[in-house]
N, C-alpha and C. Protein backbone atom coordinates (compact mmCIF):
# COMPACT_ATOMS: atom_id res chain seq x y z
N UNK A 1 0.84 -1.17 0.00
CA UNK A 1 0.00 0.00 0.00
C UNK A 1 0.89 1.25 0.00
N UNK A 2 0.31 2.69 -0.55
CA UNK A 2 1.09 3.46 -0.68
C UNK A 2 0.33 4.72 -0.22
N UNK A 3 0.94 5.83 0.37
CA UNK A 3 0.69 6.51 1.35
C UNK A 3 0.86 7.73 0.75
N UNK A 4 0.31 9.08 0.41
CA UNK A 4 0.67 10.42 -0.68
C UNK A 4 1.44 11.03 1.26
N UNK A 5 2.21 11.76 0.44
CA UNK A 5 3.39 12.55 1.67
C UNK A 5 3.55 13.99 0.88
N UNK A 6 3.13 14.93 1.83
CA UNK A 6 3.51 16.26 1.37
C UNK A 6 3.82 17.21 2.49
N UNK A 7 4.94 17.74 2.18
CA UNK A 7 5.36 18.65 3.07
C UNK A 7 6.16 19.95 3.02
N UNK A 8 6.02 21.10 3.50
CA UNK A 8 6.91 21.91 2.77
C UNK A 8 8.16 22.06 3.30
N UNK A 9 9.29 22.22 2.07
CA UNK A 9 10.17 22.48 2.59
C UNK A 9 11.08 23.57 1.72
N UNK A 10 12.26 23.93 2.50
CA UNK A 10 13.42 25.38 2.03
C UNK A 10 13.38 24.89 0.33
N UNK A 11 13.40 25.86 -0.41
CA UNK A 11 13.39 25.96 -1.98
C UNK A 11 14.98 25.18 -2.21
N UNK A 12 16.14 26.09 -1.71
CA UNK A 12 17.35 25.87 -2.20
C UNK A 12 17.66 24.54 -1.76
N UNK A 13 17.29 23.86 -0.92
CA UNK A 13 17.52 22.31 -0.13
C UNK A 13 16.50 21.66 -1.05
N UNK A 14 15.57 21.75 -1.45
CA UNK A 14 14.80 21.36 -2.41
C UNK A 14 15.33 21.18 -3.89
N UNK A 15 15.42 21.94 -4.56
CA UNK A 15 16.43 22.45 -5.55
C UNK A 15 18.03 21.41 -5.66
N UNK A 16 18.78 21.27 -4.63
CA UNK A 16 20.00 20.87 -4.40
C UNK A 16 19.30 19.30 -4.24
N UNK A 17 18.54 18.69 -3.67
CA UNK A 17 18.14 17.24 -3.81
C UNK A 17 17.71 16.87 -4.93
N UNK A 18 16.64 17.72 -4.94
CA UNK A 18 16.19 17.24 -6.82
C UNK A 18 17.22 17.33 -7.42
N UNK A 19 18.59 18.32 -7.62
CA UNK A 19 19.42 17.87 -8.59
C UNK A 19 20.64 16.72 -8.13
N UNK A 20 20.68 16.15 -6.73
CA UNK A 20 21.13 15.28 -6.67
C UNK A 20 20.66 13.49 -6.77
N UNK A 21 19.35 14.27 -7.10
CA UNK A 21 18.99 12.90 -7.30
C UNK A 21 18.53 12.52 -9.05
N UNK A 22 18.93 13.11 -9.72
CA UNK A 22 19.04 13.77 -11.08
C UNK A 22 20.10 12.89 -11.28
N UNK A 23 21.36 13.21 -10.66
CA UNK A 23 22.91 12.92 -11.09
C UNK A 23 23.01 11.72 -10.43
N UNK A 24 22.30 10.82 -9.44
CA UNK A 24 22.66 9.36 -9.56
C UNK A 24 21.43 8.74 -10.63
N UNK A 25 20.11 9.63 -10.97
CA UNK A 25 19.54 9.20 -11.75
C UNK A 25 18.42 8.15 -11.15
N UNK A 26 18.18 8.90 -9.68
CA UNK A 26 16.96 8.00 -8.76
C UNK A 26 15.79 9.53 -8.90
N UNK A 27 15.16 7.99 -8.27
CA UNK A 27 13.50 9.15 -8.21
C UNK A 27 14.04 9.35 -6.71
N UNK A 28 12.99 11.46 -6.85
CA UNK A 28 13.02 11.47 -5.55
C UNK A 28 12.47 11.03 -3.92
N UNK A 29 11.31 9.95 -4.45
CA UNK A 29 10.80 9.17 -3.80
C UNK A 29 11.55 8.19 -3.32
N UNK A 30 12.00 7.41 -4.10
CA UNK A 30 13.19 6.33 -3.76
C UNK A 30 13.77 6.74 -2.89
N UNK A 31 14.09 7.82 -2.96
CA UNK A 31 15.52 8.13 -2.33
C UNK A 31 15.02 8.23 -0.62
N UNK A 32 13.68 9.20 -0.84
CA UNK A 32 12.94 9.66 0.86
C UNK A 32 12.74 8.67 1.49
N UNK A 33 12.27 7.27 0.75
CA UNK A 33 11.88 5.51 1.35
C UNK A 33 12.65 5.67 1.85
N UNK A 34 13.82 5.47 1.11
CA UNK A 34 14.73 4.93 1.99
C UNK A 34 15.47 5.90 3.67
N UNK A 35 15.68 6.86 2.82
CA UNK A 35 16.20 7.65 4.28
C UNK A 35 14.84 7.59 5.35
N UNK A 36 14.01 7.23 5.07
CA UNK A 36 12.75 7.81 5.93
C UNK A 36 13.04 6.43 6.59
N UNK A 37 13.20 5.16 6.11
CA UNK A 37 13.28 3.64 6.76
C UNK A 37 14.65 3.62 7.48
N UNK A 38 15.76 4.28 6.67
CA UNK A 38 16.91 4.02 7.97
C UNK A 38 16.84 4.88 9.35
N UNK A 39 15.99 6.42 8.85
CA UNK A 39 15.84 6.96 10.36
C UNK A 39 15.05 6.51 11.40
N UNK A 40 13.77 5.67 10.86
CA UNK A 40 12.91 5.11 12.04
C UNK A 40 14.05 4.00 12.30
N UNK A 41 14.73 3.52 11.79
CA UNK A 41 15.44 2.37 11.95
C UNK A 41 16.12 2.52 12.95
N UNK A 42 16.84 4.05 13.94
CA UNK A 42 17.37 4.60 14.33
C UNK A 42 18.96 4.18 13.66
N UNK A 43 19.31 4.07 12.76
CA UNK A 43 20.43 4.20 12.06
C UNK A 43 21.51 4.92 11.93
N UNK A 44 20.88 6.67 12.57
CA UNK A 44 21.09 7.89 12.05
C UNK A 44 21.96 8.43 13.52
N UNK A 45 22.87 9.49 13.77
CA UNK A 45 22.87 10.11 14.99
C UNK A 45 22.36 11.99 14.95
N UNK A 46 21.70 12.60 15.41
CA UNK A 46 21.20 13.33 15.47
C UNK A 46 21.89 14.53 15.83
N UNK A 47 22.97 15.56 15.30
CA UNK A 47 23.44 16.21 15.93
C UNK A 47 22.99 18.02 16.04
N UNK A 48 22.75 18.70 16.81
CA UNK A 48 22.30 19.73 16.29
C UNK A 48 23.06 20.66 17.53
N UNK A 49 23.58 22.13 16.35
CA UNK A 49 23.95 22.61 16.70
C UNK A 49 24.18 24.02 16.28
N UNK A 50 25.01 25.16 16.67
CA UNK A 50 25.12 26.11 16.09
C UNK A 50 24.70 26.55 14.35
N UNK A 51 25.17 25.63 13.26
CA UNK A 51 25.54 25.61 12.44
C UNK A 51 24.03 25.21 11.70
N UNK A 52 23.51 24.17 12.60
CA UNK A 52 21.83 23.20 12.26
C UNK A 52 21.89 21.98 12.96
N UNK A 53 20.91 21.54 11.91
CA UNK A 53 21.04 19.97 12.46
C UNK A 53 21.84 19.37 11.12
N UNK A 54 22.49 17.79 11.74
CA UNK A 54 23.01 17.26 10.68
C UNK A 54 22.69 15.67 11.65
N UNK A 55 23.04 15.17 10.45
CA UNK A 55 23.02 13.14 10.70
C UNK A 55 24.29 12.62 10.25
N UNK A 56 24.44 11.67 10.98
CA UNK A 56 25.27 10.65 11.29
C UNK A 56 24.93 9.55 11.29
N UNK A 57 25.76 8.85 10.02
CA UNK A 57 25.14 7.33 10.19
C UNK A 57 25.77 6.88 11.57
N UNK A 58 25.44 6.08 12.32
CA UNK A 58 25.87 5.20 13.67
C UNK A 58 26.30 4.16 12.96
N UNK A 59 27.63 3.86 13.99
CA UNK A 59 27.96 2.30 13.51
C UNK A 59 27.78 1.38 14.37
């Protein structure tokens, strides 16, 4: 089963994914599955700080 997902987000972070996902030549869906399954997965480390937030894969 498949689930519609909409959400807004920053243009230029928008912009910079769509064209990275252009240049491996994935959909941008593919790509959200998956990151969306390794973060519930807790996979990820969460760091946030001055700068933003950023992730870390955990090993």
């Amino acid at each position: 089963m498949r689930k519609q997902f909409a959400t807004s987000i920053d243009t230029d972070i928008s912009d910079s994914f769509r064209s990275a996902c252009e240049k491996y030549d994935l959909k941008m869906n593919v790509v959200l599955e998956a990151f969306m399954k390794q973060f519930s997965e807790q996979q990820f480390k969460v760091e946030i700080g001055k700068s933003g937030i950023k992730l870390k894969i955990e090993d």
